[in-house]
Protein backbone atom coordinates (compact mmCIF):
# COMPACT_ATOMS: atom_id res chain seq x y z
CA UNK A 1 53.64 22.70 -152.98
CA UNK A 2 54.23 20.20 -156.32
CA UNK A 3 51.69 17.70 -156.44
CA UNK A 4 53.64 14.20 -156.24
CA UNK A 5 53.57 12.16 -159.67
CA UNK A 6 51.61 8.86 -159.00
CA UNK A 7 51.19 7.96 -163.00
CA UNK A 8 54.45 6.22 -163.19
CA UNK A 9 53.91 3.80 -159.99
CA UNK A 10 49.66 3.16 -160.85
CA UNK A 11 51.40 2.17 -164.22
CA UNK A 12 54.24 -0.16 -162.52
CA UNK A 13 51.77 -1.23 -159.95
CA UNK A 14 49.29 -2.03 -163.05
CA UNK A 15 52.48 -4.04 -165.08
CA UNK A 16 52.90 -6.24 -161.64
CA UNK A 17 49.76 -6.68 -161.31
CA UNK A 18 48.94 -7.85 -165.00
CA UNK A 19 51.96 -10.39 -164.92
CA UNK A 20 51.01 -11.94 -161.53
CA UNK A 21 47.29 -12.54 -162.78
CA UNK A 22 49.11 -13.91 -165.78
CA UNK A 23 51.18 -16.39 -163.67
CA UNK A 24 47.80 -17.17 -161.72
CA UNK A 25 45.99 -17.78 -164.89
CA UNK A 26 43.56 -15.34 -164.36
CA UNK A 27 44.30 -12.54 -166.05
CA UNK A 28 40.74 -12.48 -168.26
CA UNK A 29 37.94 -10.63 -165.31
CA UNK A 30 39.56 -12.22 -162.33
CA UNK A 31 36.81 -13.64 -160.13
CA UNK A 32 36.36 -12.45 -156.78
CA UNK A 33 37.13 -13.45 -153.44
CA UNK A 34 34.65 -13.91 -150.30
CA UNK A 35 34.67 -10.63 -148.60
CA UNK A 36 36.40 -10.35 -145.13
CA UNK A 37 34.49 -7.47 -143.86
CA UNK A 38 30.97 -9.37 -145.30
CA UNK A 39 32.60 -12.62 -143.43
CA UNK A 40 33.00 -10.80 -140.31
CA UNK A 41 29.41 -8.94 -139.89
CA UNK A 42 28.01 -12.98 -140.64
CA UNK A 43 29.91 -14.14 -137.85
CA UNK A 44 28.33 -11.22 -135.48
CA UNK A 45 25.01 -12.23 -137.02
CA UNK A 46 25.43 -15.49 -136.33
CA UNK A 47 26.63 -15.33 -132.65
CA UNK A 48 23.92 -12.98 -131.71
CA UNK A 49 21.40 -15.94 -133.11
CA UNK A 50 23.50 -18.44 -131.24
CA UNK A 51 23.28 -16.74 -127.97
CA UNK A 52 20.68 -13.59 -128.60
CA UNK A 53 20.73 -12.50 -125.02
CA UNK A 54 24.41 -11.78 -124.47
CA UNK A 55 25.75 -11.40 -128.27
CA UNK A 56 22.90 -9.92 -129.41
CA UNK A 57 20.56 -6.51 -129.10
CA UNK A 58 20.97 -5.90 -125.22
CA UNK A 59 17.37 -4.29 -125.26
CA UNK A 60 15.65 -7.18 -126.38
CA UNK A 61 12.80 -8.72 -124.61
CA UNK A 62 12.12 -12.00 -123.98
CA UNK A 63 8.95 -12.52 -126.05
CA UNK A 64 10.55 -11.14 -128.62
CA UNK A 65 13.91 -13.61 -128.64
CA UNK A 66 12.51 -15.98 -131.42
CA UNK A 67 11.76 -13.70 -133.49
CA UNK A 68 15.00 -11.60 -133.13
CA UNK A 69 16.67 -14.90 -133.86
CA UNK A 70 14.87 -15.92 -136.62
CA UNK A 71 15.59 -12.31 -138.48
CA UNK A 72 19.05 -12.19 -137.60
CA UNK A 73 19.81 -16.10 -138.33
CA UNK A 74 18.18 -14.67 -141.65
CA UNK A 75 20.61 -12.12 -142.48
CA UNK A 76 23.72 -14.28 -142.07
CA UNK A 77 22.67 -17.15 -144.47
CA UNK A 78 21.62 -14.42 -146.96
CA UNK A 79 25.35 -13.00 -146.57
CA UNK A 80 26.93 -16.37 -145.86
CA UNK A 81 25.22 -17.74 -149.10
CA UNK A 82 26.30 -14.86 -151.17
CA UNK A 83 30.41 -15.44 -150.05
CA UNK A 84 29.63 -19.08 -150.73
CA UNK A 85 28.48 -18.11 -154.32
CA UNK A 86 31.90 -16.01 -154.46
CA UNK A 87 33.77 -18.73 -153.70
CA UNK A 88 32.25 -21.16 -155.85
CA UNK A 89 32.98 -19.10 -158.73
CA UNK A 90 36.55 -18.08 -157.68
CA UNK A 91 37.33 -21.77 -157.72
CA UNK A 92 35.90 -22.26 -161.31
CA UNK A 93 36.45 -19.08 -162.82
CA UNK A 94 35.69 -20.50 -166.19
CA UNK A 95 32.01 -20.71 -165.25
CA UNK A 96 29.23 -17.97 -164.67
CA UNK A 97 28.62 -16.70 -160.76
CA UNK A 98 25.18 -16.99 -161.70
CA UNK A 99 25.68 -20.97 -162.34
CA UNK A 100 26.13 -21.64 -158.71
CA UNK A 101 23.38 -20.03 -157.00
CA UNK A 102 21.61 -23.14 -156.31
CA UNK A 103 24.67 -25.23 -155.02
CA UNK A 104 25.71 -21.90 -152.93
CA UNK A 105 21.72 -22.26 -151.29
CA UNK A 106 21.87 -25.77 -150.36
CA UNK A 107 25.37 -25.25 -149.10
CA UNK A 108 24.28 -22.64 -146.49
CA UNK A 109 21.00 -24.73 -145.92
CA UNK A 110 23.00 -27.49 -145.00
CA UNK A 111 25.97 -25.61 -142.31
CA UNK A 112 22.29 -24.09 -140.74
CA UNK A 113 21.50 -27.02 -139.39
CA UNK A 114 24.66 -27.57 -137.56
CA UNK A 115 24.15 -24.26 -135.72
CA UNK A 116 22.64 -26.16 -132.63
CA UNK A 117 25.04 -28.64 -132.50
CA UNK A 118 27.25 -25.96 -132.70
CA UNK A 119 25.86 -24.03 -129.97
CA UNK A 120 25.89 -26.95 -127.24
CA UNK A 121 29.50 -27.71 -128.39
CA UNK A 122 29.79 -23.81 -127.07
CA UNK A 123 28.15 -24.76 -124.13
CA UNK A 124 30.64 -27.27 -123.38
CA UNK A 125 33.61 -24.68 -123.78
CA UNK A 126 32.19 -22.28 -121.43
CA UNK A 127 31.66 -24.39 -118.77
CA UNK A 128 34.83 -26.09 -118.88
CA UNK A 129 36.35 -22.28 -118.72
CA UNK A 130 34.15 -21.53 -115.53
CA UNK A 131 35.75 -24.98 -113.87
CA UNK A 132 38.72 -23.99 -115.50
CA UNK A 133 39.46 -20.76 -114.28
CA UNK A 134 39.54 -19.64 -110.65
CA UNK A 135 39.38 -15.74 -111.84
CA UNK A 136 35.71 -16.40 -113.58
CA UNK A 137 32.70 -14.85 -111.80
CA UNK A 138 30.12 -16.61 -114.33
CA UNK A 139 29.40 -18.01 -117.93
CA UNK A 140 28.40 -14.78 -118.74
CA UNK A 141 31.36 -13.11 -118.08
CA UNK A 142 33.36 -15.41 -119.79
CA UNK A 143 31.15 -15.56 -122.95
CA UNK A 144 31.53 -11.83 -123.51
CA UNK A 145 35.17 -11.03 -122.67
CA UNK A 146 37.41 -14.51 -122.77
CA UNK A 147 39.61 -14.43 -126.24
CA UNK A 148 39.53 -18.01 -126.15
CA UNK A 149 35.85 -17.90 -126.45
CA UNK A 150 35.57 -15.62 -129.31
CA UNK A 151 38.16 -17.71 -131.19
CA UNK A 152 36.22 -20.92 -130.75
CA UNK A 153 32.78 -19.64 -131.94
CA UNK A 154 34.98 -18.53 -134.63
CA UNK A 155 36.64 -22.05 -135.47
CA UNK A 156 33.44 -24.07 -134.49
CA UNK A 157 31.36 -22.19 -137.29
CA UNK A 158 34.27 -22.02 -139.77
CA UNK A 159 34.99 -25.94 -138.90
CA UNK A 160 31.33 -26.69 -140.41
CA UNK A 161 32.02 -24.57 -143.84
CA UNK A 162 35.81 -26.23 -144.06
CA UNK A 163 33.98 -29.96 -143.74
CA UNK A 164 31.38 -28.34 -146.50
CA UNK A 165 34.37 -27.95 -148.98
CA UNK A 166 34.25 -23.93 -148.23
CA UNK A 167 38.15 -23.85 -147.37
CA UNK A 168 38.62 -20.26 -147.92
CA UNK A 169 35.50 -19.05 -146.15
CA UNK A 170 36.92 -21.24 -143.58
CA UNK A 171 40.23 -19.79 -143.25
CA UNK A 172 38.82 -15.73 -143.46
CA UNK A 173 37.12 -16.73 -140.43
CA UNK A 174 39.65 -18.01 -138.46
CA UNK A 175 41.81 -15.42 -139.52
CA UNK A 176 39.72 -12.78 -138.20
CA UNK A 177 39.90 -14.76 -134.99
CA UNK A 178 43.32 -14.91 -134.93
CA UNK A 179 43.23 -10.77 -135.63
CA UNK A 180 41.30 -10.28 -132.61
CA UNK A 181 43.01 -12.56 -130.31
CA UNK A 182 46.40 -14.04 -131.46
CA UNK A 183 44.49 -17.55 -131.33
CA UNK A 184 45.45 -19.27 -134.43
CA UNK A 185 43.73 -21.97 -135.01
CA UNK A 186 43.07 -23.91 -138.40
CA UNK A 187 39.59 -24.65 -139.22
CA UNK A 188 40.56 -27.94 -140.64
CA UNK A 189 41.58 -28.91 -137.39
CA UNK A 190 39.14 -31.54 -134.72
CA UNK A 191 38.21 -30.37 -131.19
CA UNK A 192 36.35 -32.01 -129.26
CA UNK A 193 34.12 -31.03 -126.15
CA UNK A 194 34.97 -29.06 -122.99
CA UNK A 195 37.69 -27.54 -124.72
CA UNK A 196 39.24 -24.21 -123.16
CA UNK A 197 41.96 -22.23 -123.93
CA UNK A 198 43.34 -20.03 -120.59
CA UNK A 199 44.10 -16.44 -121.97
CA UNK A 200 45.46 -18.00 -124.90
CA UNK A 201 47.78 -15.12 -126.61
CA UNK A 202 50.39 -17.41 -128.99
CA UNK A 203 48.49 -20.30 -129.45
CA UNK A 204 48.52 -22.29 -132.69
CA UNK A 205 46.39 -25.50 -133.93
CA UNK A 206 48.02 -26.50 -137.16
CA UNK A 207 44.94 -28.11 -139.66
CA UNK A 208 45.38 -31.89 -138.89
CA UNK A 209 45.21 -31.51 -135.54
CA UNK A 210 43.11 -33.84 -133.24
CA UNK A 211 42.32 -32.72 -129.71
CA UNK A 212 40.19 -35.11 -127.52
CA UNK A 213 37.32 -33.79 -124.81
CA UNK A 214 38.35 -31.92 -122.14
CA UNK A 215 41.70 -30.59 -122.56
CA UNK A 216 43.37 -27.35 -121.68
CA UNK A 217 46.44 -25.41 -123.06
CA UNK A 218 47.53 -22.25 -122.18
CA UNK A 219 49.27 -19.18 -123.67
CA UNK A 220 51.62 -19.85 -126.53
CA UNK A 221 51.19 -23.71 -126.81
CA UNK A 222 52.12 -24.52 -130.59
CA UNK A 223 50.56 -27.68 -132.15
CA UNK A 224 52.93 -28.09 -135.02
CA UNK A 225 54.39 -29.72 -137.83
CA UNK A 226 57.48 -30.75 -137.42
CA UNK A 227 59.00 -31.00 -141.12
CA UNK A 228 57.47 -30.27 -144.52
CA UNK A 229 58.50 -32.80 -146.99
CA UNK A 230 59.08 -31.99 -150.66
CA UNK A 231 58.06 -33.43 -153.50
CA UNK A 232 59.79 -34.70 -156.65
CA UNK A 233 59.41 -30.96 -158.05
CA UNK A 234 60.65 -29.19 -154.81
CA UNK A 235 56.88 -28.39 -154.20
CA UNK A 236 55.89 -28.93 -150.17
CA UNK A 237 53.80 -32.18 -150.15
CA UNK A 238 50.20 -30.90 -148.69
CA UNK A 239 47.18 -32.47 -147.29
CA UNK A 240 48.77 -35.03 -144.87
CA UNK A 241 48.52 -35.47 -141.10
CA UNK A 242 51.51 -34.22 -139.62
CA UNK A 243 50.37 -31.93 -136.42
CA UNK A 244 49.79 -33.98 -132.80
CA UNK A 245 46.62 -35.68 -131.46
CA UNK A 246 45.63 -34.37 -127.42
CA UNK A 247 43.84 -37.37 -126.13
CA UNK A 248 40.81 -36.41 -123.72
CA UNK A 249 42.15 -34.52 -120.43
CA UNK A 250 45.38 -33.27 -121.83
CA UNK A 251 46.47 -30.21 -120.12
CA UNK A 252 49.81 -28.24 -122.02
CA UNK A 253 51.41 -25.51 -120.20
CA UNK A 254 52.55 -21.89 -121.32
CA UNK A 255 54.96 -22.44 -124.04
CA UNK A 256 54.69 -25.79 -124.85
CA UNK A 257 55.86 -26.88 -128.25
CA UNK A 258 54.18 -29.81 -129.57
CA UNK A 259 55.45 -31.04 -133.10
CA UNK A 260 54.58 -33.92 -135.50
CA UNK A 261 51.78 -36.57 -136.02
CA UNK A 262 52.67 -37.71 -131.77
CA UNK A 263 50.29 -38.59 -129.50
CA UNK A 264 49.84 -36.96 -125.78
CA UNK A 265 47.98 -39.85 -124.44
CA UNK A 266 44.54 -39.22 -122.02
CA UNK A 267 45.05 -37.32 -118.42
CA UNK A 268 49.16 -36.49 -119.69
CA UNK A 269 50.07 -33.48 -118.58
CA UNK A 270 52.50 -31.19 -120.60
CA UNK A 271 54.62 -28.43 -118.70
CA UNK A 272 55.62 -25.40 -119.70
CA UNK A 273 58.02 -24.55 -122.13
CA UNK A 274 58.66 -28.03 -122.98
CA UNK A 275 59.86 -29.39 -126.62
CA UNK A 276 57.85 -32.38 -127.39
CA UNK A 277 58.36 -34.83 -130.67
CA UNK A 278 57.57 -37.94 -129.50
CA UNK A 279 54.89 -39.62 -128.46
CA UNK A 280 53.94 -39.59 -124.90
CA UNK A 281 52.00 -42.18 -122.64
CA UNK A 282 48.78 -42.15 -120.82
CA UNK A 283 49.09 -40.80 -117.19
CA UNK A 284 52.58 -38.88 -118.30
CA UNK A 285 53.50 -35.94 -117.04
CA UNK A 286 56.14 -34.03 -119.01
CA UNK A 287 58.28 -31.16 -117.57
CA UNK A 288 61.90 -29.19 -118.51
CA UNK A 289 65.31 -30.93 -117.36
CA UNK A 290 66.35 -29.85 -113.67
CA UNK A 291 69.17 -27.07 -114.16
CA UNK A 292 72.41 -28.33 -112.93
CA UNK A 293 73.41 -24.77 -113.05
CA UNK A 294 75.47 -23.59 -109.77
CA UNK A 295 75.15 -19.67 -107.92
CA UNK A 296 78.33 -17.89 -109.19
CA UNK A 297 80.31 -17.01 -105.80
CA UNK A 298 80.14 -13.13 -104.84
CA UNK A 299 83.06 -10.96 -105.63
CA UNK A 300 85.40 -10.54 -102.83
């Protein structure tokens, strides 16, 4: 059988990819990007040091734990500093990787010590899933098989680094979240305590989202913008806070669309399937329009 002839598309594939580096301005030894795999592997290193006895080596003893944590904790800020230095240099590819070595080791110094802040936030997200959900046997369970959970040790660790100036880090992160679960949630966006998210297929936190402590959404809630506004070039205006704010003890419903800087005020409760642009009250509870639809008579 005739081989096929690749020479002609690695050459076209080489032409496009020569004039889109051009366009990007980095056509002269394009830096690299932070590595999703590497990204991935910190984020396993890093919830086995957050919770070593259900994320981490199942055989471990408990006089060992400290140490286990230590070395492992060890591991990810090694890896997390190296993708830090990547980045660093992708966004100034005019200077030397080499150059930001020391900013890349006080930058991973500095999102260490919000690991046990970050770990009692955790807390709070578990337990609010065990009061949340009748169908949950224990923490444990939860901790090791929810989506929702995965996805927010995800966006709590990639929330640090996106506050550190480490947006694309950030957003790898989340992404590989959002891969795992169909949880899409921006890592530029504020959650508070107690937060849980019931099965949670569907659901989107645009980046300027606020959501208070205690709230609740469900499968396919959508925390949205609801226009993107041009500017004089016919570029979309970015950067500005235009997704909603859950006050503390929100609860949204399967399929409820929320859009726009509005504000679901504290203990509202939005139903299912519901289109929301406006703000709503304190104490509200939102729900569809009655059908006024009649039963069509049987045939005769």
């Amino acid at each position: 059988m005739q081989e096929i002839a690749i020479e002609h598309i690695v050459q076209q594939l080489a032409n496009i990819r020569e004039s889109a580096l051009q366009q990007r301005q980095r056509l002269s030894q394009p830096p690299k990007l932070p590595s999703r795999k590497a990204l991935g592997q910190c984020v396993e290193w890093l919830g086995a040091a957050l919770f070593p006895n259900r994320l981490g080596d199942p055989d471990i003893q408990a006089n060992a734990i400290n140490f286990y944590v230590g070395t492992t904790l060890d591991k990810a800020l090694r890896e997390l500093q190296h993708q830090i230095r990547l980045e660093l240099a992708f966004k100034a590819p005019s200077e030397p990787t080499n150059q930001f070595r020391a900013q890349a080791h006080t930058l991973a110094g500095q999102f260490s010590e919000h690991l046990p802040r970050i770990r009692l936030q955790l807390d709070t997200d578990l337990e609010a899933a065990f009061q949340g959900d009748p169908a949950a046997d224990s923490v444990d369970e939860i901790l090791v098989s929810y989506p929702g959970i995965l996805a927010l040790i995800h966006y709590r660790i990639a929330h640090v680094l996106h506050g550190l100036g480490l947006t694309i880090i950030a957003r790898l992160i989340t992404e590989i979240a959002h891969s795992q679960t169909g949880i899409d949630i921006h890592p530029g966006a504020h959650i508070g305590d107690h937060f849980f998210i019931d099965h949670g297929t569907g659901v989107v936190i645009g980046e300027t989202a606020i959501i208070g402590n205690h709230v609740r959404l469900y499968q396919a809630v959508t925390l949205g913008a609801k226009n993107f506004p041009k500017d004089a070039n016919g570029h979309l205006v970015k950067k500005f806070e235009r997704h909603p704010i859950l006050e503390d003890y929100v609860v949204a419903y399967a399929g409820a669309t929320i859009l726009g800087r509005v504000t679901i005020g504290k203990h509202s409760v939005i139903g299912g399937n519901v289109w929301v642009t406006r703000n709503v009250p304190a104490n509200s509870h939102v729900t569809q329009a009655h059908s006024d639809a009649k039963p069509i008579p049987a045939a005769a």
